[in-house]
Protein backbone atom coordinates (compact mmCIF):
# COMPACT_ATOMS: atom_id res chain seq x y z
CA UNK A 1 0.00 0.00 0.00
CA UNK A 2 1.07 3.73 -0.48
CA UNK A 3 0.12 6.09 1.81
CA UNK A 4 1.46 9.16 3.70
CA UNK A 5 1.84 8.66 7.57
CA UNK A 6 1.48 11.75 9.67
CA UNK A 7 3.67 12.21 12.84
CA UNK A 8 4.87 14.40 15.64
CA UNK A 9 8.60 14.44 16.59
CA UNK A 10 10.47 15.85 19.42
CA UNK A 11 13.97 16.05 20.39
CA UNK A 12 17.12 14.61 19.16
CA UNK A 13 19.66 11.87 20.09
CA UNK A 14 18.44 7.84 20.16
CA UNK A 15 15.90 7.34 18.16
CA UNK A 16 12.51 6.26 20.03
CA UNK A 17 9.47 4.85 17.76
CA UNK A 18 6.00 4.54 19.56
CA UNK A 19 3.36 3.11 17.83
CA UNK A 20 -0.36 3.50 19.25
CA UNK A 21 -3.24 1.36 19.81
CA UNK A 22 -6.24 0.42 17.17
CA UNK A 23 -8.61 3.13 16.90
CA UNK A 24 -6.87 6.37 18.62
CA UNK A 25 -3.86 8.32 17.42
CA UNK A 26 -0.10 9.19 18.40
CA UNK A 27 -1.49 11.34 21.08
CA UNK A 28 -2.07 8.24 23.29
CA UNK A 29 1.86 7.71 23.30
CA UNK A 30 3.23 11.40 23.39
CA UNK A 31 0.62 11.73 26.17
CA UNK A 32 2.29 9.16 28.43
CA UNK A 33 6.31 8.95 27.05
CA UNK A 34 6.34 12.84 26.95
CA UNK A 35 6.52 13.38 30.72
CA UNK A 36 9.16 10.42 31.01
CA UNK A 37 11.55 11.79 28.34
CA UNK A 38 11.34 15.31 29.88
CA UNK A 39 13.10 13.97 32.32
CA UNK A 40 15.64 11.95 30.11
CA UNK A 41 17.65 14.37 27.35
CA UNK A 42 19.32 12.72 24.31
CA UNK A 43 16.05 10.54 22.93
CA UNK A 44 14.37 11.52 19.31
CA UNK A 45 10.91 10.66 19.37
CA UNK A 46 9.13 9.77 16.72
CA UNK A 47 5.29 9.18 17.19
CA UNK A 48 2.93 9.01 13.63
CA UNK A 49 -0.19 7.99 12.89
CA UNK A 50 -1.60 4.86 11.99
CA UNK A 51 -3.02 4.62 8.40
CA UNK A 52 -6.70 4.85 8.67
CA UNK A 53 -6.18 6.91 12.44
CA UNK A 54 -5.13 9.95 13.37
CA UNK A 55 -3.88 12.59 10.13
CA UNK A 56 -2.75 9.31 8.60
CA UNK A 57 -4.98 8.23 5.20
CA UNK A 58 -5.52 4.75 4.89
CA UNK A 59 -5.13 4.40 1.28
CA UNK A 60 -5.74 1.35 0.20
CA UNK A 61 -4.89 -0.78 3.49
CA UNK A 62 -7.03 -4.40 3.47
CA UNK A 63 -5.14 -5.61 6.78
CA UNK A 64 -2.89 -5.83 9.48
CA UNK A 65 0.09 -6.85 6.92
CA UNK A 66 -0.71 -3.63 4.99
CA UNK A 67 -0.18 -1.58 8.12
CA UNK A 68 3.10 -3.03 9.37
CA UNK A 69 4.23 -2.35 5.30
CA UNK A 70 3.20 1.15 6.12
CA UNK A 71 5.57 1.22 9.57
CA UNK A 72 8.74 -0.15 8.02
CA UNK A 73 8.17 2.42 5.40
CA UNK A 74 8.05 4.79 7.52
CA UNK A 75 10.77 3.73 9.63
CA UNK A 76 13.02 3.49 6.35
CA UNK A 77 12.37 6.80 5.53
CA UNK A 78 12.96 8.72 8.72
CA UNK A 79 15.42 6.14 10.47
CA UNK A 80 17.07 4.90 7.67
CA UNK A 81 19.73 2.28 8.96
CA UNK A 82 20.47 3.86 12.30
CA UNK A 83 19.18 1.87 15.88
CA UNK A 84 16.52 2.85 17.36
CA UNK A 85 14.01 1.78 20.68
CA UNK A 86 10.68 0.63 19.80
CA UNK A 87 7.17 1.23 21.85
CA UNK A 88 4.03 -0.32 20.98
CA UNK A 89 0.64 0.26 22.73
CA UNK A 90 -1.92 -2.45 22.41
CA UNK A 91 -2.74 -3.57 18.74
CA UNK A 92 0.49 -1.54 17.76
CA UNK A 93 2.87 -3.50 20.75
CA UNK A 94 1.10 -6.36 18.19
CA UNK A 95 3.20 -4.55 15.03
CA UNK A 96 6.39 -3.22 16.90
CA UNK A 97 6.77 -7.15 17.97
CA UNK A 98 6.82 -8.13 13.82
CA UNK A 99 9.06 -5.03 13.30
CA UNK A 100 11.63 -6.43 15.66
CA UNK A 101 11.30 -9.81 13.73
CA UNK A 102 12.11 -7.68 10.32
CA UNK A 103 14.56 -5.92 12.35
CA UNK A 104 15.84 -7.30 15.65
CA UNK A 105 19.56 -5.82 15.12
CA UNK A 106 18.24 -2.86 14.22
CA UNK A 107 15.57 -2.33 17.19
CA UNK A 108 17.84 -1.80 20.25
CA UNK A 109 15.02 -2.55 22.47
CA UNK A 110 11.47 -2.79 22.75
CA UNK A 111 8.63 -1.99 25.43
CA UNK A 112 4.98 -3.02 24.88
CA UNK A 113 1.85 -1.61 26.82
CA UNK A 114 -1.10 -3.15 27.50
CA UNK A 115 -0.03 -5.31 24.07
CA UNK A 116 -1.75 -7.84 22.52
CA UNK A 117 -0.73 -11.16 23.70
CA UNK A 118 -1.04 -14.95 21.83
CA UNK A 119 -4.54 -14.48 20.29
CA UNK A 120 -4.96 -11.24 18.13
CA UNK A 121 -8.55 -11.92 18.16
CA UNK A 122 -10.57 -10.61 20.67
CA UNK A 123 -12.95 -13.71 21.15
CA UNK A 124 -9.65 -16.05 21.63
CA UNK A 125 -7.88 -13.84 24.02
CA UNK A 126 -7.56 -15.07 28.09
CA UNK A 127 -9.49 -11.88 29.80
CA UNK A 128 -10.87 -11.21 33.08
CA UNK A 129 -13.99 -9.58 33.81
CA UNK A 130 -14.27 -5.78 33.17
CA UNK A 131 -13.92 -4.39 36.89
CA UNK A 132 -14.77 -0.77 38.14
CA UNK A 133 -12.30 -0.05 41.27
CA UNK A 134 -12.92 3.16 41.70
CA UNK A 135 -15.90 5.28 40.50
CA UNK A 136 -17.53 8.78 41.00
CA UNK A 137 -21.52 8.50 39.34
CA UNK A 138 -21.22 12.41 39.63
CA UNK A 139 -19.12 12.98 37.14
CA UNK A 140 -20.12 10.16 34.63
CA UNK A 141 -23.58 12.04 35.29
CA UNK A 142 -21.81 14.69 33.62
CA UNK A 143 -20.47 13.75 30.34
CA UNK A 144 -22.90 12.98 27.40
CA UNK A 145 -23.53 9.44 26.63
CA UNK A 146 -21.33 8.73 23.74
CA UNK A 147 -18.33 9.95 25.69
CA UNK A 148 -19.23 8.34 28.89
CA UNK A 149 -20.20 4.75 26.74
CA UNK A 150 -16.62 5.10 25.34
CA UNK A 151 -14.76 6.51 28.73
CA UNK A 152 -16.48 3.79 31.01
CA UNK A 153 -16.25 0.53 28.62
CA UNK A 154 -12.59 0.55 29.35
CA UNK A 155 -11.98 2.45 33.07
CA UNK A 156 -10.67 0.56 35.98
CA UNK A 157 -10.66 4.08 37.59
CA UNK A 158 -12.82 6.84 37.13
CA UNK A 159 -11.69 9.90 38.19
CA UNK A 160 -11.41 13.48 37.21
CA UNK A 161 -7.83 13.26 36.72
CA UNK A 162 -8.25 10.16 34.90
CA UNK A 163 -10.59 11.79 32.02
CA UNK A 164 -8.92 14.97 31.76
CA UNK A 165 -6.15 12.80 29.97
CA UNK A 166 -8.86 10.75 28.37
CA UNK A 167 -9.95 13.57 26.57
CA UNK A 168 -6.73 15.30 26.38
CA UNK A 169 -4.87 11.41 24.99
CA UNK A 170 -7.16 9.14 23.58
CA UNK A 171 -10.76 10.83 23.07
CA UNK A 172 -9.34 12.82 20.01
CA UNK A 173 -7.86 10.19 17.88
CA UNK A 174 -11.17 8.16 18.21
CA UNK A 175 -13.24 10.83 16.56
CA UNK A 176 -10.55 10.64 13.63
CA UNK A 177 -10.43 6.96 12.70
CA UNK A 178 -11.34 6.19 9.70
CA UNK A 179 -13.78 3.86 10.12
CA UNK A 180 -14.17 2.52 6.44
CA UNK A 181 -10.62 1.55 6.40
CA UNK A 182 -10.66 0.07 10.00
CA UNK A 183 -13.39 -2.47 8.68
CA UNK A 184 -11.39 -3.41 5.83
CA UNK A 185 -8.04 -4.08 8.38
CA UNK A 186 -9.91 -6.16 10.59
CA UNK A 187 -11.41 -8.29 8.27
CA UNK A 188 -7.40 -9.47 7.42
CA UNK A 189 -6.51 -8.54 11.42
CA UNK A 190 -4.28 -11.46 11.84
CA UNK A 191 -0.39 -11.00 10.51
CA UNK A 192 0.21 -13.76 8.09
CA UNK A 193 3.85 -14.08 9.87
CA UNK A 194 3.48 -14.52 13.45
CA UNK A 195 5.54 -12.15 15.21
CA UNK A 196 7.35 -14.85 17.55
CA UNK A 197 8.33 -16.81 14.36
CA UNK A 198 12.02 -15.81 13.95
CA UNK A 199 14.77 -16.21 16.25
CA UNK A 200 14.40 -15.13 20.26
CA UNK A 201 15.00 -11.57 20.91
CA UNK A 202 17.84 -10.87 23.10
CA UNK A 203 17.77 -7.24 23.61
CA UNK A 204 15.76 -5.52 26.86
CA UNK A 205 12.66 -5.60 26.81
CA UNK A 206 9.45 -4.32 28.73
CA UNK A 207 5.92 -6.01 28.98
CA UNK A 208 3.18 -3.96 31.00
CA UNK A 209 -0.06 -5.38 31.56
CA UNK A 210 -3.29 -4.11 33.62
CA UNK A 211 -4.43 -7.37 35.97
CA UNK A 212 -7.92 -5.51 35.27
CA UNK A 213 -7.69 -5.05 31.31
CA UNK A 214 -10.78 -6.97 29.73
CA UNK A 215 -9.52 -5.78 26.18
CA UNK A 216 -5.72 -7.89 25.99
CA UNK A 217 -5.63 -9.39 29.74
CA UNK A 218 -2.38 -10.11 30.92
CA UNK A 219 -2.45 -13.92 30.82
CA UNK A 220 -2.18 -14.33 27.09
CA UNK A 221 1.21 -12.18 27.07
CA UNK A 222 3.03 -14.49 29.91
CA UNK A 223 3.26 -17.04 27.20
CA UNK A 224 5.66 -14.82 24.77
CA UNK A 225 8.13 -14.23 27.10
CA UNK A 226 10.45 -17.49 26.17
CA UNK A 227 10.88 -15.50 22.50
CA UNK A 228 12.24 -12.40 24.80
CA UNK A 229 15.17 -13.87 27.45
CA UNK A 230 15.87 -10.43 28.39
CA UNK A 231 12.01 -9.37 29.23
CA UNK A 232 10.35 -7.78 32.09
CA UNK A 233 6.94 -9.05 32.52
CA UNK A 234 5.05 -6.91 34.94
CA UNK A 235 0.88 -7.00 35.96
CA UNK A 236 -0.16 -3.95 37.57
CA UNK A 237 -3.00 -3.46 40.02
CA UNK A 238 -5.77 -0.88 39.37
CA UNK A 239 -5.26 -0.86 36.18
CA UNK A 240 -6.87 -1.54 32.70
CA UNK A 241 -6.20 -1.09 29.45
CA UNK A 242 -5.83 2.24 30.31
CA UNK A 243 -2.87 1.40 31.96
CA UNK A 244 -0.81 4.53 31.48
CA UNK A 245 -3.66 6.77 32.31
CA UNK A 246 -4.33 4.55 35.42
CA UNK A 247 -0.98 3.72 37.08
CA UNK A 248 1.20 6.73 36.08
CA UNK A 249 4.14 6.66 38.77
CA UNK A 250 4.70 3.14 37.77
CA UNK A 251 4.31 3.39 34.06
CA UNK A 252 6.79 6.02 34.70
CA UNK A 253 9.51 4.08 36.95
CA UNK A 254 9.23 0.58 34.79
CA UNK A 255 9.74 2.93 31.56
CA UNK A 256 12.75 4.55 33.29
CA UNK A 257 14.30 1.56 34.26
CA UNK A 258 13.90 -0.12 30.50
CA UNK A 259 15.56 2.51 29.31
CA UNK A 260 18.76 2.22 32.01
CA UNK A 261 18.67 -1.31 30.63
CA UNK A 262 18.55 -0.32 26.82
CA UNK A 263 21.47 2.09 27.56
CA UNK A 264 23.78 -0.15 29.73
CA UNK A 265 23.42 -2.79 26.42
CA UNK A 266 24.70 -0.39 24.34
């Protein structure tokens, strides 16, 4: 497929690719690696669009193959040879794990969020019951229905806090999506090379996983970790598949410490 992929980029030194989730745009990762990397000069961070999401046209996309063609072209183009770190949220920790099959020398490390585990389809996948930990009926009372249907299908916590980022993060790349081209990706959702299918992957890696996500679970993801010897596997508490909205200070410290990891490697 040919198609122009919109992103955002910020500062210079090591490359850092984040890909998002199906559905909302590269907002949901500069919301959430933006704070870490303040902290953390010397890191260029790339963050585009899905095609079909986002800025990003979906051209003529008929699956999940077509959009992992459209991330190595864009890595090709704006990375060329040179190493780089690789994040993947959710259905796109599903594509950065097949880019580090196409490229494991290349990818210097990789950290996956809330990612899709053994099963990429939904009605396969190991989940546990969607769970409401925390909630505050006031302020759902407040938002219009379509906003609170989408905030509250997914929220292990629902605070103020929590959907100020919402709509700040992930709201705003859902009312973009292209939902023509999403239908045609799903019906081809599976990659027709399983990521796990090369050799093991023996650079750090990251795996975060809410214990209350009902979208990916975190039992399904347990079983990849003999493809990555050099993985952390971690299942957070109070959180969903919201993760990053939900457990910030950790998302934060585990993110930190991948990337002390990445950097002792070399």
């Amino acid at each position: 497929m040919t198609a122009q992929v919109f992103h955002e980029e910020f500062g210079s030194g090591v490359p850092v690719l984040a890909l998002h989730g199906w559905t909302p745009d590269h907002r949901m990762m500069s919301g959430c690696l933006e704070p870490v990397f303040a902290e953390r000069p010397g890191y260029r961070r790339l963050y585009p669009d899905l095609p079909g999401m986002g800025k990003s046209p979906g051209g003529s996309a008929r699956g999940s193959d077509d959009l992992l063609a459209a991330v190595s072209s864009f890595a090709d183009e704006h990375l060329g040879a040179e190493p780089f770190l690789l994040v993947g949220e959710s259905y796109g920790g599903y594509l950065a794990r097949a880019l580090v099959r196409e490229r494991p020398g290349q990818v210097r490390g990789m950290a996956l969020i809330c990612p899709i585990g053994t099963e990429p389809e939904h009605a396969r996948r190991t989940l546990p019951p969607h769970t409401v930990l925390r909630s505050d009926p006031a302020l759902i009372a407040s938002m219009d229905a379509a906003e609170a249907a989408d905030f509250t299908e997914i929220a292990v916590v629902r605070s103020p806090e929590i959907l100020a980022r919402y709509r700040a993060e992930v709201a705003p790349g859902l009312a973009l999506a292209d939902e023509t081209t999403l239908a045609r990706v799903r019906e081809n959702y599976t990659l027709s090379v399983p990521p796990e299918s090369g050799p093991a992957y023996e650079r750090p890696v990251l795996v975060l996983t809410g214990r209350q996500d009902s979208i990916t679970g975190y039992e399904d993801q347990y079983a990849l970790l003999g493809h990555y010897p050099r993985a952390s596997f971690a299942v957070l508490d109070r959180a969903g598949h919201n993760l990053q909205l939900e457990q910030p200070a950790l998302f934060g410290a585990l993110l930190a410490e991948w990337l002390d990891r990445v950097a002792e490697s070399g």
